[in-house]
C-alpha atoms as a PDB file:
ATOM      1  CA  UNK A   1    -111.286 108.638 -28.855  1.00  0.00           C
ATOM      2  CA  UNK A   2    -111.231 105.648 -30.992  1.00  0.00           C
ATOM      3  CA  UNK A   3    -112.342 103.570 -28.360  1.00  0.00           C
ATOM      4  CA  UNK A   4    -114.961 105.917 -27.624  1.00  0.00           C
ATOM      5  CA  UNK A   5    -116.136 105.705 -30.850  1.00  0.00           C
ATOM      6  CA  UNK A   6    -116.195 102.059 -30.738  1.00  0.00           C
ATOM      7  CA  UNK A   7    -118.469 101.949 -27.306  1.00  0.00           C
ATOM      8  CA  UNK A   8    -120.967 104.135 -29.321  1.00  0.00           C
ATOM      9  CA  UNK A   9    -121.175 102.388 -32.658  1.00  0.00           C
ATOM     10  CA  UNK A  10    -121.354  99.058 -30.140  1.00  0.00           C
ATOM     11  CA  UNK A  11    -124.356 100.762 -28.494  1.00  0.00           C
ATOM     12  CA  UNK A  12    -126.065 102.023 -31.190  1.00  0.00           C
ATOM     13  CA  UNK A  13    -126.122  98.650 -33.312  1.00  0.00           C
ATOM     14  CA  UNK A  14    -127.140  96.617 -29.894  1.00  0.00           C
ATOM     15  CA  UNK A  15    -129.989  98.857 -29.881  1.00  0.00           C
ATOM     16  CA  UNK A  16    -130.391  98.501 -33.270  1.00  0.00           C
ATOM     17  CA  UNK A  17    -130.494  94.819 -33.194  1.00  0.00           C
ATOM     18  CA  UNK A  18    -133.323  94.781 -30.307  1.00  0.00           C
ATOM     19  CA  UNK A  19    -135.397  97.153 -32.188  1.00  0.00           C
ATOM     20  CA  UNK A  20    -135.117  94.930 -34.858  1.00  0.00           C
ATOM     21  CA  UNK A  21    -136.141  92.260 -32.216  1.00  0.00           C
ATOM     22  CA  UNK A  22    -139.108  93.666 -31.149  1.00  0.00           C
ATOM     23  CA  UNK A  23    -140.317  94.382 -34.031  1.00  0.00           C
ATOM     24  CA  UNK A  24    -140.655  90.411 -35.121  1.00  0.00           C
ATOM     25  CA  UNK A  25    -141.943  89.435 -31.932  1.00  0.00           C
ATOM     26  CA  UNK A  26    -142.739  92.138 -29.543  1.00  0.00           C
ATOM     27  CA  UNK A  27    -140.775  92.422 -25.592  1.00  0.00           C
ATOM     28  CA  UNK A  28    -139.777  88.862 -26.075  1.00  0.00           C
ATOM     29  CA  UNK A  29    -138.032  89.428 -29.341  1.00  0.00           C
ATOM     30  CA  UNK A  30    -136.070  92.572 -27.893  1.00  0.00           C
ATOM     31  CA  UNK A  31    -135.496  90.735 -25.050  1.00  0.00           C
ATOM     32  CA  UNK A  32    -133.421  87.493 -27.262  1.00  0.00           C
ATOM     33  CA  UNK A  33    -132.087  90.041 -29.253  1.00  0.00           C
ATOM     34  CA  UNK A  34    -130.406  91.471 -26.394  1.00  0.00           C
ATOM     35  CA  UNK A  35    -129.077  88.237 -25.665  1.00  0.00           C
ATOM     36  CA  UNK A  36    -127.359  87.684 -28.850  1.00  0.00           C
ATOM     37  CA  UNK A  37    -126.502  91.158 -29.561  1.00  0.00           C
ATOM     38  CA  UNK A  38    -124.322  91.114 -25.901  1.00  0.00           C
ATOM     39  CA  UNK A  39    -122.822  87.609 -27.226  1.00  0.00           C
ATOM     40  CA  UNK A  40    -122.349  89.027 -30.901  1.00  0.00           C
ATOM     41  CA  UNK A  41    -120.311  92.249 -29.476  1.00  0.00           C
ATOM     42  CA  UNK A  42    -117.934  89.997 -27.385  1.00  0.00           C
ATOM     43  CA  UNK A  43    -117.516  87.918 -30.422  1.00  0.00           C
ATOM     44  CA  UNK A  44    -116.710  91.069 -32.753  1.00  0.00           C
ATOM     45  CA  UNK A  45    -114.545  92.376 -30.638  1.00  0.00           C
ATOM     46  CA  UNK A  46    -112.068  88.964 -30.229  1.00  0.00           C
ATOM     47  CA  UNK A  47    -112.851  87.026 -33.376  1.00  0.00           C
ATOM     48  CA  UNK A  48    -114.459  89.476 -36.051  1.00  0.00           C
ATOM     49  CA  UNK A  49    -111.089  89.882 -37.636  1.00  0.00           C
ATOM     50  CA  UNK A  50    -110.638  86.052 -38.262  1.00  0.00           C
ATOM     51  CA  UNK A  51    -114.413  86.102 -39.480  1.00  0.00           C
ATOM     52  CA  UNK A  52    -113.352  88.558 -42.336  1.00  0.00           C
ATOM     53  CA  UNK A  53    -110.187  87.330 -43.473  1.00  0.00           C
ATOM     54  CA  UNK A  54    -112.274  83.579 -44.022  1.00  0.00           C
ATOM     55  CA  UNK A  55    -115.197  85.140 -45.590  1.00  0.00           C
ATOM     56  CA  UNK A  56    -112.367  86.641 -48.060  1.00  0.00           C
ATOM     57  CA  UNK A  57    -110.230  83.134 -48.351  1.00  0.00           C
ATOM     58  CA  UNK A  58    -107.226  84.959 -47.536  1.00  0.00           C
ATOM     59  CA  UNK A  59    -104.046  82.912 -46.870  1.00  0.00           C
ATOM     60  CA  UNK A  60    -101.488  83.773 -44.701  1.00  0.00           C
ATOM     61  CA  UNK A  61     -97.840  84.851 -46.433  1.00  0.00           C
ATOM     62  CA  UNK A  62     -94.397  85.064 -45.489  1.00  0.00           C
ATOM     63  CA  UNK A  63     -91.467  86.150 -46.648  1.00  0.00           C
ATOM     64  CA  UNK A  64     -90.585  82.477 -49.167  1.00  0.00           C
ATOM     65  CA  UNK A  65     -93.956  82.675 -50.381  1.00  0.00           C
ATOM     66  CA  UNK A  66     -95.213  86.596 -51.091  1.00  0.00           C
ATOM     67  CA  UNK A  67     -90.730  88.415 -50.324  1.00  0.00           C
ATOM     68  CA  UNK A  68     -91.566  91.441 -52.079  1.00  0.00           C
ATOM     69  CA  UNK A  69     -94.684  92.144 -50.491  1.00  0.00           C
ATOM     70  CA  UNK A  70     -94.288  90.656 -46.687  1.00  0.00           C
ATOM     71  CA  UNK A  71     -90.887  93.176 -46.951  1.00  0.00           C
ATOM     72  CA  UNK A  72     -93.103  96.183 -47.647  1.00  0.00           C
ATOM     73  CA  UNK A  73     -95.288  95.834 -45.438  1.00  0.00           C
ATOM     74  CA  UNK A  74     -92.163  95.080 -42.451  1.00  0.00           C
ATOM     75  CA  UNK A  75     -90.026  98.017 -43.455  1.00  0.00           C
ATOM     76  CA  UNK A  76     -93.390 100.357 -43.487  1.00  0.00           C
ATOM     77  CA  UNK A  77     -94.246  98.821 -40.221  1.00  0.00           C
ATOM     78  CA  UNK A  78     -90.987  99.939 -38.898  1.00  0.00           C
ATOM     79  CA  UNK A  79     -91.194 103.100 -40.206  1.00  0.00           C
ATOM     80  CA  UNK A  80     -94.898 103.717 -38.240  1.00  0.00           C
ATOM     81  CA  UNK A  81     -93.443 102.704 -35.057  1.00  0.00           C
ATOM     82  CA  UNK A  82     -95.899  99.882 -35.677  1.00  0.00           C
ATOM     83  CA  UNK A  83     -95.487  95.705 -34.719  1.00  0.00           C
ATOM     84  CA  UNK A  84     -95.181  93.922 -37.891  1.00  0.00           C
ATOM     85  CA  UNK A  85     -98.780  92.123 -39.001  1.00  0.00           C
ATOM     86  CA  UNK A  86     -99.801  89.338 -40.379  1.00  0.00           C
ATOM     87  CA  UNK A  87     -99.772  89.480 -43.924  1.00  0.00           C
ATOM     88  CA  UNK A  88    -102.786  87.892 -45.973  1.00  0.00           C
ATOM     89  CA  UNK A  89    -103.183  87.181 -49.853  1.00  0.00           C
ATOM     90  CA  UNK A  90    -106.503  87.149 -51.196  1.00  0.00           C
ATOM     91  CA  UNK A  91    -107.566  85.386 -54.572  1.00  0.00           C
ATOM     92  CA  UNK A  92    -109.333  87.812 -55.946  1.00  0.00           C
ATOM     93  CA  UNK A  93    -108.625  89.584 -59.476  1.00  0.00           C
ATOM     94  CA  UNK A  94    -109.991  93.081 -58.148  1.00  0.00           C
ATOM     95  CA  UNK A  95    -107.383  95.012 -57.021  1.00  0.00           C
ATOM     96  CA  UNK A  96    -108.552  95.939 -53.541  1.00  0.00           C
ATOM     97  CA  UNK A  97    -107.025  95.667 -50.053  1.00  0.00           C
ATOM     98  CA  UNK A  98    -107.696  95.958 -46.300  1.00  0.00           C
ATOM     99  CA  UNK A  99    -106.379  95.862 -42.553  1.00  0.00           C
ATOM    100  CA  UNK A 100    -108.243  94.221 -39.792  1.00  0.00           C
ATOM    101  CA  UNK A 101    -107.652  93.241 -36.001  1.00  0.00           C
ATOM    102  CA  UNK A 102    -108.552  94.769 -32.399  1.00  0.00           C
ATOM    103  CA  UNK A 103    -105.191  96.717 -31.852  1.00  0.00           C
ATOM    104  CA  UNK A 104    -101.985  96.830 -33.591  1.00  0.00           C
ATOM    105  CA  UNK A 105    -100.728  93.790 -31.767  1.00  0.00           C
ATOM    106  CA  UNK A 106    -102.995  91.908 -33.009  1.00  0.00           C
ATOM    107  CA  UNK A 107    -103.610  93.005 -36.980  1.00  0.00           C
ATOM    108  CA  UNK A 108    -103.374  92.126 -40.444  1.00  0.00           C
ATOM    109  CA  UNK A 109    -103.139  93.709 -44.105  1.00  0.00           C
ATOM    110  CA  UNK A 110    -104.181  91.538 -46.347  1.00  0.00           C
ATOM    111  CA  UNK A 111    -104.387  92.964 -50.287  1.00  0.00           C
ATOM    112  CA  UNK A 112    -105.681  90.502 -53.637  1.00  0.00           C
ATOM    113  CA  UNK A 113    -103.692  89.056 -56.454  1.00  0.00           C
ATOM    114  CA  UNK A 114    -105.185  91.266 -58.537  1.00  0.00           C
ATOM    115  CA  UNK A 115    -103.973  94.496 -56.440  1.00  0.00           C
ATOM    116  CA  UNK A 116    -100.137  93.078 -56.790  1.00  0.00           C
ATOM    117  CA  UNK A 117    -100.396  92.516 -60.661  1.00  0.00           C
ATOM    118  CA  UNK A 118    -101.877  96.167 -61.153  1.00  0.00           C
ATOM    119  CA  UNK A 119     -99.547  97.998 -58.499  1.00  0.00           C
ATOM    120  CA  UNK A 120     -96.131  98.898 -58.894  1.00  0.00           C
ATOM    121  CA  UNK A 121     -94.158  99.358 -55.736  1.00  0.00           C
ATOM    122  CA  UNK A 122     -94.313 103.022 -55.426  1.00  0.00           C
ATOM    123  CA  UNK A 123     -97.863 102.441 -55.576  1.00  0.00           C
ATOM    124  CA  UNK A 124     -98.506  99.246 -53.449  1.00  0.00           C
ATOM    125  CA  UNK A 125     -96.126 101.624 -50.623  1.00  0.00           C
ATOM    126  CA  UNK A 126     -99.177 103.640 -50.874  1.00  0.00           C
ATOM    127  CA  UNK A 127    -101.957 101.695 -50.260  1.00  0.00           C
ATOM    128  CA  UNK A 128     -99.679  99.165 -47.591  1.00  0.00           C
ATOM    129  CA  UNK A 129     -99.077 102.903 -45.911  1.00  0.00           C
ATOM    130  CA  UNK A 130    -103.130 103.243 -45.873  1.00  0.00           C
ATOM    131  CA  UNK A 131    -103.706 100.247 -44.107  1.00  0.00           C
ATOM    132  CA  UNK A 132    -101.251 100.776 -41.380  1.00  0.00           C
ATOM    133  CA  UNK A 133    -102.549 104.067 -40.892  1.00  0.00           C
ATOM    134  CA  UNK A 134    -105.872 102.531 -40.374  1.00  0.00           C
ATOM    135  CA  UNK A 135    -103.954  99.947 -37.552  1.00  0.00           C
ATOM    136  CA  UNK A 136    -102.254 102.632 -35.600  1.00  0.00           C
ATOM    137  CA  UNK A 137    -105.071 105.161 -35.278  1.00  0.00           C
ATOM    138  CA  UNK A 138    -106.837 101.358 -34.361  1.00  0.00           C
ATOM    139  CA  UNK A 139    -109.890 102.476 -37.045  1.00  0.00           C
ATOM    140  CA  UNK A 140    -109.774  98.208 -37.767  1.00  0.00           C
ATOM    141  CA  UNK A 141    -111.076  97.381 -34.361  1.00  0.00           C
ATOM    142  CA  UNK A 142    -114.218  99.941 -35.392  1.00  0.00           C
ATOM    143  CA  UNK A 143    -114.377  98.878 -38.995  1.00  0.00           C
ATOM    144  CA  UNK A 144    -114.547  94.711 -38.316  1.00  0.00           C
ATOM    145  CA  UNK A 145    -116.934  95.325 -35.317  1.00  0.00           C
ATOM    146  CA  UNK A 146    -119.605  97.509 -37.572  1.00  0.00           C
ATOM    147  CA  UNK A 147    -118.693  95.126 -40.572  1.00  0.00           C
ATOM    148  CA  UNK A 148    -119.639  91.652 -38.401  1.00  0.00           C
ATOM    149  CA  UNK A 149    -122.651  93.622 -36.073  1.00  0.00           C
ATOM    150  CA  UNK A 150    -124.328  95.194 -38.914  1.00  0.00           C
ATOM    151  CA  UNK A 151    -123.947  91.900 -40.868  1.00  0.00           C
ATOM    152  CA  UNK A 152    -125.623  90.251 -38.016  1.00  0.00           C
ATOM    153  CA  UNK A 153    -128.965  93.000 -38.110  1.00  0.00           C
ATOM    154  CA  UNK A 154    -129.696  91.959 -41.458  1.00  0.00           C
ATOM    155  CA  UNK A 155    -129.528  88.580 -40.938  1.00  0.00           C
ATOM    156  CA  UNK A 156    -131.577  89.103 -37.840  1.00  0.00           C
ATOM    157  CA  UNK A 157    -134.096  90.730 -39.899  1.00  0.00           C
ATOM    158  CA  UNK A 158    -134.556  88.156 -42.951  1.00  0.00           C
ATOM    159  CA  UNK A 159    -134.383  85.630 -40.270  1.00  0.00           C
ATOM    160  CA  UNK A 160    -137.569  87.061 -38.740  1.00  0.00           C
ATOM    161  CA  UNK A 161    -139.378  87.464 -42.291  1.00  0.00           C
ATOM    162  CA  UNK A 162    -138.740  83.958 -43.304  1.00  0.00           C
ATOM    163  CA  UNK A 163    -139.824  82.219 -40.509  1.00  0.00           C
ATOM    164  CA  UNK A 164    -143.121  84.730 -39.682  1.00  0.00           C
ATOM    165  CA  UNK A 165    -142.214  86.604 -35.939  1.00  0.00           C
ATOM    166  CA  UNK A 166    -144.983  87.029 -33.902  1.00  0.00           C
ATOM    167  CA  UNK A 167    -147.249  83.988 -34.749  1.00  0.00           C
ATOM    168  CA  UNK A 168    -147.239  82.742 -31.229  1.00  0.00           C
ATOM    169  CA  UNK A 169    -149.325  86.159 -30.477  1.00  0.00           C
ATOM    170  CA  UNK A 170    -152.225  85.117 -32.894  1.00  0.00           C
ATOM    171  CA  UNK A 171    -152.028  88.305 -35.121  1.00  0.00           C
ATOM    172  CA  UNK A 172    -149.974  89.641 -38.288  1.00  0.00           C
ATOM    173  CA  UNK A 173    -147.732  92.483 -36.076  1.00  0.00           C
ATOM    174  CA  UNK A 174    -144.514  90.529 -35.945  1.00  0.00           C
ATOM    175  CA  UNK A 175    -144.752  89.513 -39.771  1.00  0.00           C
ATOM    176  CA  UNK A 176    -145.186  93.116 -40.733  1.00  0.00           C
ATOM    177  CA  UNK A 177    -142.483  93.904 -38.113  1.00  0.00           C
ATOM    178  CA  UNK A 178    -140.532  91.859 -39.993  1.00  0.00           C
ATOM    179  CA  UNK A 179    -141.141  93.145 -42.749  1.00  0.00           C
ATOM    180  CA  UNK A 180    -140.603  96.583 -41.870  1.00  0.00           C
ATOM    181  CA  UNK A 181    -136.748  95.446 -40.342  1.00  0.00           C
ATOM    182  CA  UNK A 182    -135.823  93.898 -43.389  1.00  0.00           C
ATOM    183  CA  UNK A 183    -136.385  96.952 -45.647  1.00  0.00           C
ATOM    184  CA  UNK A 184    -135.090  99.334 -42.896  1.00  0.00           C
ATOM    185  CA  UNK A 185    -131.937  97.566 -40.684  1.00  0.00           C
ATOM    186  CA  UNK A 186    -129.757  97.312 -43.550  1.00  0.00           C
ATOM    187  CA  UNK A 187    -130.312 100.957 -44.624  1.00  0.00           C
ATOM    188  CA  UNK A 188    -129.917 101.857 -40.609  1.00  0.00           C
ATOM    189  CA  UNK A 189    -127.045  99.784 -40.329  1.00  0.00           C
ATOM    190  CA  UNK A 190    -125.578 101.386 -43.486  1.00  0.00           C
ATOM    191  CA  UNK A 191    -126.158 104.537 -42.535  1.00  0.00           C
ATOM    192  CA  UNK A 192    -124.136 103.791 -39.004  1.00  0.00           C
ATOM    193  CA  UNK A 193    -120.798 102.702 -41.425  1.00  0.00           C
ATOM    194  CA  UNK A 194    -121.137 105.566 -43.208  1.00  0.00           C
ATOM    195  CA  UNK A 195    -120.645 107.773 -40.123  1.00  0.00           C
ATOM    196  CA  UNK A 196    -117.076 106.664 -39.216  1.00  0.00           C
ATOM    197  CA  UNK A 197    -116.275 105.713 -43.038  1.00  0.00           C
ATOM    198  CA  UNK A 198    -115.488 109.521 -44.956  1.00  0.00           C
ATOM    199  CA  UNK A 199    -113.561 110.764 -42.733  1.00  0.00           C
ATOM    200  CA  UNK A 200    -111.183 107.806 -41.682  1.00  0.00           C
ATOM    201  CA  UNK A 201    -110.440 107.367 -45.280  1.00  0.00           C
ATOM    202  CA  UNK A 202    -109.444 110.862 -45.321  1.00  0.00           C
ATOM    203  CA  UNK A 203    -106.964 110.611 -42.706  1.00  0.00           C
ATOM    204  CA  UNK A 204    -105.346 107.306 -43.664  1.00  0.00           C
ATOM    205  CA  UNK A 205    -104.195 108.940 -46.955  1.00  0.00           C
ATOM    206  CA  UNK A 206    -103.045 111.559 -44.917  1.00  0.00           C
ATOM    207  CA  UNK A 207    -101.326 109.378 -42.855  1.00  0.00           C
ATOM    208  CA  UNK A 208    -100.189 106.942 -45.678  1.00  0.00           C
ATOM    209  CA  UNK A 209     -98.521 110.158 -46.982  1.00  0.00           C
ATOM    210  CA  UNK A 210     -96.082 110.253 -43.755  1.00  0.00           C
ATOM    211  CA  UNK A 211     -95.686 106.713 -43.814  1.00  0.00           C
ATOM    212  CA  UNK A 212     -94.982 106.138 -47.377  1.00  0.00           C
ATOM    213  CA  UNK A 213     -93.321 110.000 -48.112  1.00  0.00           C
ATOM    214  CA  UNK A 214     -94.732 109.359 -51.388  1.00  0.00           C
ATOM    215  CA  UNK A 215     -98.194 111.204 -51.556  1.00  0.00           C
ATOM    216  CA  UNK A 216     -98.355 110.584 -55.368  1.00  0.00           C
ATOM    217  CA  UNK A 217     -97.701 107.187 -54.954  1.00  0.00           C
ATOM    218  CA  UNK A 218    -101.180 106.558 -53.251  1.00  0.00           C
ATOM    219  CA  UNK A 219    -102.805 109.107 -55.216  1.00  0.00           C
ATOM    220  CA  UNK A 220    -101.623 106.902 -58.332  1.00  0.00           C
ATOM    221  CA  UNK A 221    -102.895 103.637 -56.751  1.00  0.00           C
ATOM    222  CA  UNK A 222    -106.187 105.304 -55.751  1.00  0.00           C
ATOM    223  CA  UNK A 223    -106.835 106.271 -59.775  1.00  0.00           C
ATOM    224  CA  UNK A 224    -106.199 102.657 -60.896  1.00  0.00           C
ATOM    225  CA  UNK A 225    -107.650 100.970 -58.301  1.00  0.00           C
ATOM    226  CA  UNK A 226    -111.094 102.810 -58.724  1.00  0.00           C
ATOM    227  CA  UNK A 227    -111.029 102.379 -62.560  1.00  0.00           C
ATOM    228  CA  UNK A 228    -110.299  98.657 -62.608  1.00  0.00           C
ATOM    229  CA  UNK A 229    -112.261  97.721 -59.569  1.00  0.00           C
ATOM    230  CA  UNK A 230    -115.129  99.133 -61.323  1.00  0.00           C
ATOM    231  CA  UNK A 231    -114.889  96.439 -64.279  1.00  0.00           C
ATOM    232  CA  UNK A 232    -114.701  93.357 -62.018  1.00  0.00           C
ATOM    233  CA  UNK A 233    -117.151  92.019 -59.871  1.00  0.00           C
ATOM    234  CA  UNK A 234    -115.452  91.132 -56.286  1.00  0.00           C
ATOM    235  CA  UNK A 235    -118.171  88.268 -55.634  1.00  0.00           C
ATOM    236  CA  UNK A 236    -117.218  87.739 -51.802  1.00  0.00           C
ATOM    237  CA  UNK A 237    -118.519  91.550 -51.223  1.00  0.00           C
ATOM    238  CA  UNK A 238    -121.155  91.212 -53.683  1.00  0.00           C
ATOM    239  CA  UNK A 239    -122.434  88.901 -51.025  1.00  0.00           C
ATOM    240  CA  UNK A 240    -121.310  90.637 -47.553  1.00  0.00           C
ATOM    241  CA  UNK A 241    -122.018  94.207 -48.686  1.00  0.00           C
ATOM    242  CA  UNK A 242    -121.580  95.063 -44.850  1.00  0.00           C
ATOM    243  CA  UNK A 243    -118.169  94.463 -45.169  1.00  0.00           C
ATOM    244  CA  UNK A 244    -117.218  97.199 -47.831  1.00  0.00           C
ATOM    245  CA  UNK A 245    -116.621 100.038 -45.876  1.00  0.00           C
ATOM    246  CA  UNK A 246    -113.389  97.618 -45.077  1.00  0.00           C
ATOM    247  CA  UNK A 247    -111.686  97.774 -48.043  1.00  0.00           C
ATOM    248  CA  UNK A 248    -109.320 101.484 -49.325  1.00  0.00           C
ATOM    249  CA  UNK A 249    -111.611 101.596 -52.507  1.00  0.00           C
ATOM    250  CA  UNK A 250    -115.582 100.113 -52.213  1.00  0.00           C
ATOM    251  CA  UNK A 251    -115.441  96.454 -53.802  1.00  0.00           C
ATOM    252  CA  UNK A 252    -118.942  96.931 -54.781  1.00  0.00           C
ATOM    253  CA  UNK A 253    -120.306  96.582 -58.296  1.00  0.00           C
ATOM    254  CA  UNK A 254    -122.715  99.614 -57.809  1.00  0.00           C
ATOM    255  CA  UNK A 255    -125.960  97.235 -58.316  1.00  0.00           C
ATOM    256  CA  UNK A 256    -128.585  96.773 -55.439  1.00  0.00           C
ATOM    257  CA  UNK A 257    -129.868  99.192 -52.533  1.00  0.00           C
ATOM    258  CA  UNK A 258    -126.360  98.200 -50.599  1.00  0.00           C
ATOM    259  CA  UNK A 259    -124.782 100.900 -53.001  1.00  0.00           C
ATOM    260  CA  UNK A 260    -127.472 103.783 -53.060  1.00  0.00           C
ATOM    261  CA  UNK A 261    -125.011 105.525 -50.117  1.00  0.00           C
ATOM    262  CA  UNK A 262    -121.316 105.437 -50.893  1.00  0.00           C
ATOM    263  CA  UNK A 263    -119.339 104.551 -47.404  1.00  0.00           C
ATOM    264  CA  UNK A 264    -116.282 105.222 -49.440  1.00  0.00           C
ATOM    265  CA  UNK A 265    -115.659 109.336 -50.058  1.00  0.00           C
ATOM    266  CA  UNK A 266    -114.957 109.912 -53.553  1.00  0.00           C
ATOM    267  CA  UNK A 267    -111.595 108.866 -55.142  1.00  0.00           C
ATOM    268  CA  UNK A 268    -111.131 112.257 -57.308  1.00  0.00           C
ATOM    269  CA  UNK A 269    -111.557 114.203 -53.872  1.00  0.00           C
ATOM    270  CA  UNK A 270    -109.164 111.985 -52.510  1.00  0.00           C
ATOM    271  CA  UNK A 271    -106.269 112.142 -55.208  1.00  0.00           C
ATOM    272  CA  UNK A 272    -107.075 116.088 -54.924  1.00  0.00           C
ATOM    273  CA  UNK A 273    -105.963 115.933 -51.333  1.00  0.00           C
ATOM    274  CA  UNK A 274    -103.330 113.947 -51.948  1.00  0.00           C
ATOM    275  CA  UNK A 275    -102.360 115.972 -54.734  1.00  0.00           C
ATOM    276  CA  UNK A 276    -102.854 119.201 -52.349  1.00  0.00           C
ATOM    277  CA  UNK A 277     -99.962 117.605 -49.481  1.00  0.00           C
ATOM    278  CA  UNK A 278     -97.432 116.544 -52.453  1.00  0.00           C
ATOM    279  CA  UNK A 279     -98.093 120.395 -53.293  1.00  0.00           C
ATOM    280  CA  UNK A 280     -97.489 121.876 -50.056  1.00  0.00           C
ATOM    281  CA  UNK A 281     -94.375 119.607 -49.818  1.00  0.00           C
ATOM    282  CA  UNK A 282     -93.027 120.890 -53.216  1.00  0.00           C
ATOM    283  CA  UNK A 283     -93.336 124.589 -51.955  1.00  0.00           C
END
């Protein structure tokens, strides 16, 4: 199912991506934007996860140089019936974290400085649980390639403004093409993230929950991750908004037209369901 769901969300931003080309330049424009739409989904699909982790700065850890946190993450891996991944730290004082990679041979979890100061373990379990959830139902191969595709339509699209499609034809069509893609292909791409985003959050905490046994653990993190992301401004995502739906809380300040649809569900509803299993558990 997940690859599936991959296929379509491959499809539907290809397409994407040549209406965006034809409406700079016409058949011709659809016709490059093919082109580099087929290049940019073979691309995703190898290399998008490396393409994240630099656009974060995250450096690789091990056991000497982050113990407490590389164990985690092995003896959770273990417990998911899951290969151990490579383990990133990100320089960042938001608390925020994220998986990424094409199959769960081939993954990382990679979580900022500022998550590790404002976590305690019972907590971090939680959101490390999350991310592996997200790597065995393989939601990171779907996640990276809509990140890095529906980073590429926007670009596509100020690209075409900026340098004036269509003037080869003689008349004004491809600038107001372009024009028209640049105000409507990151709301379209958008909209495409937030159609796989609710729902896989939903059933990573679920997930986490199994992984972690600890329910109220994640439900804890959730609470202080949303209230101190909130505060501080994650520049890196300020700048690749496209890349958001990534991350277990939105890294987003809340400013620009990049935040006027949530691809995150909400965090109360969240810690309610968590709260709900922990329940159920209790009973």
């Amino acid at each position: 199912m997940n690859y599936l769901r991959t296929g379509i969300l491959l499809a539907g931003l290809t397409a994407l991506f040549m209406a965006v080309g034809y409406l700079i330049d016409g058949p011709e424009g659809m016709a490059i934007a093919f082109v580099v739409a087929a290049a940019m989904n073979l691309f995703s699909y190898w290399k998008s996860d490396k393409l994240v982790l630099s656009m974060y700065r995250a450096q690789e850890v091990d056991d000497r140089s982050a113990p407490e946190f590389v164990g985690l993450v092995r003896e959770l891996s273990a417990r998911a019936g899951l290969p151990m991944p490579r383990t990133y730290l990100i320089d960042n004082p938001q608390p925020n974290a994220f998986a990424t990679g094409r199959n769960p041979d081939n993954s990382a979890v990679a979580v900022t400085t500022g998550l590790l100061r404002t976590l305690n373990t019972r907590e971090l379990a939680g959101v490390v649980g999350h991310e592996l959830s997200h790597i065995k139902s393989r939601d990171t191969l779907t996640m990276t390639v809509t990140a890095t595709l529906a980073g590429a339509v926007s670009m596509l699209a100020q690209f075409g403004l900026l340098f004036g499609g269509g003037r080869r034809s003689g008349n004004n069509r491809g600038g107001i093409g372009a024009l028209l893609a640049v105000m409507l292909a990151p709301l379209a791409a958008m909209l495409v993230q937030m159609g796989i985003s609710r729902t896989r959050e939903y059933a990573a905490d679920r997930s986490s929950a199994e992984i972690s046994r600890d329910p109220l653990g994640l439900a804890s993190a959730l609470a202080k991750i949303d209230s101190t992301a909130r505060q501080i401004v994650n520049t890196p995502a300020e700048n690749n908004p496209t890349t958001a739906p990534l991350f277990i809380i939105n890294p987003l300040s809340g400013g620009g037209m990049a935040n006027l649809f949530s691809t995150h569900p909400s965090t109360g509803k969240r810690i309610a369901a968590l709260e709900a299993i922990a329940d159920s558990r209790a009973a």
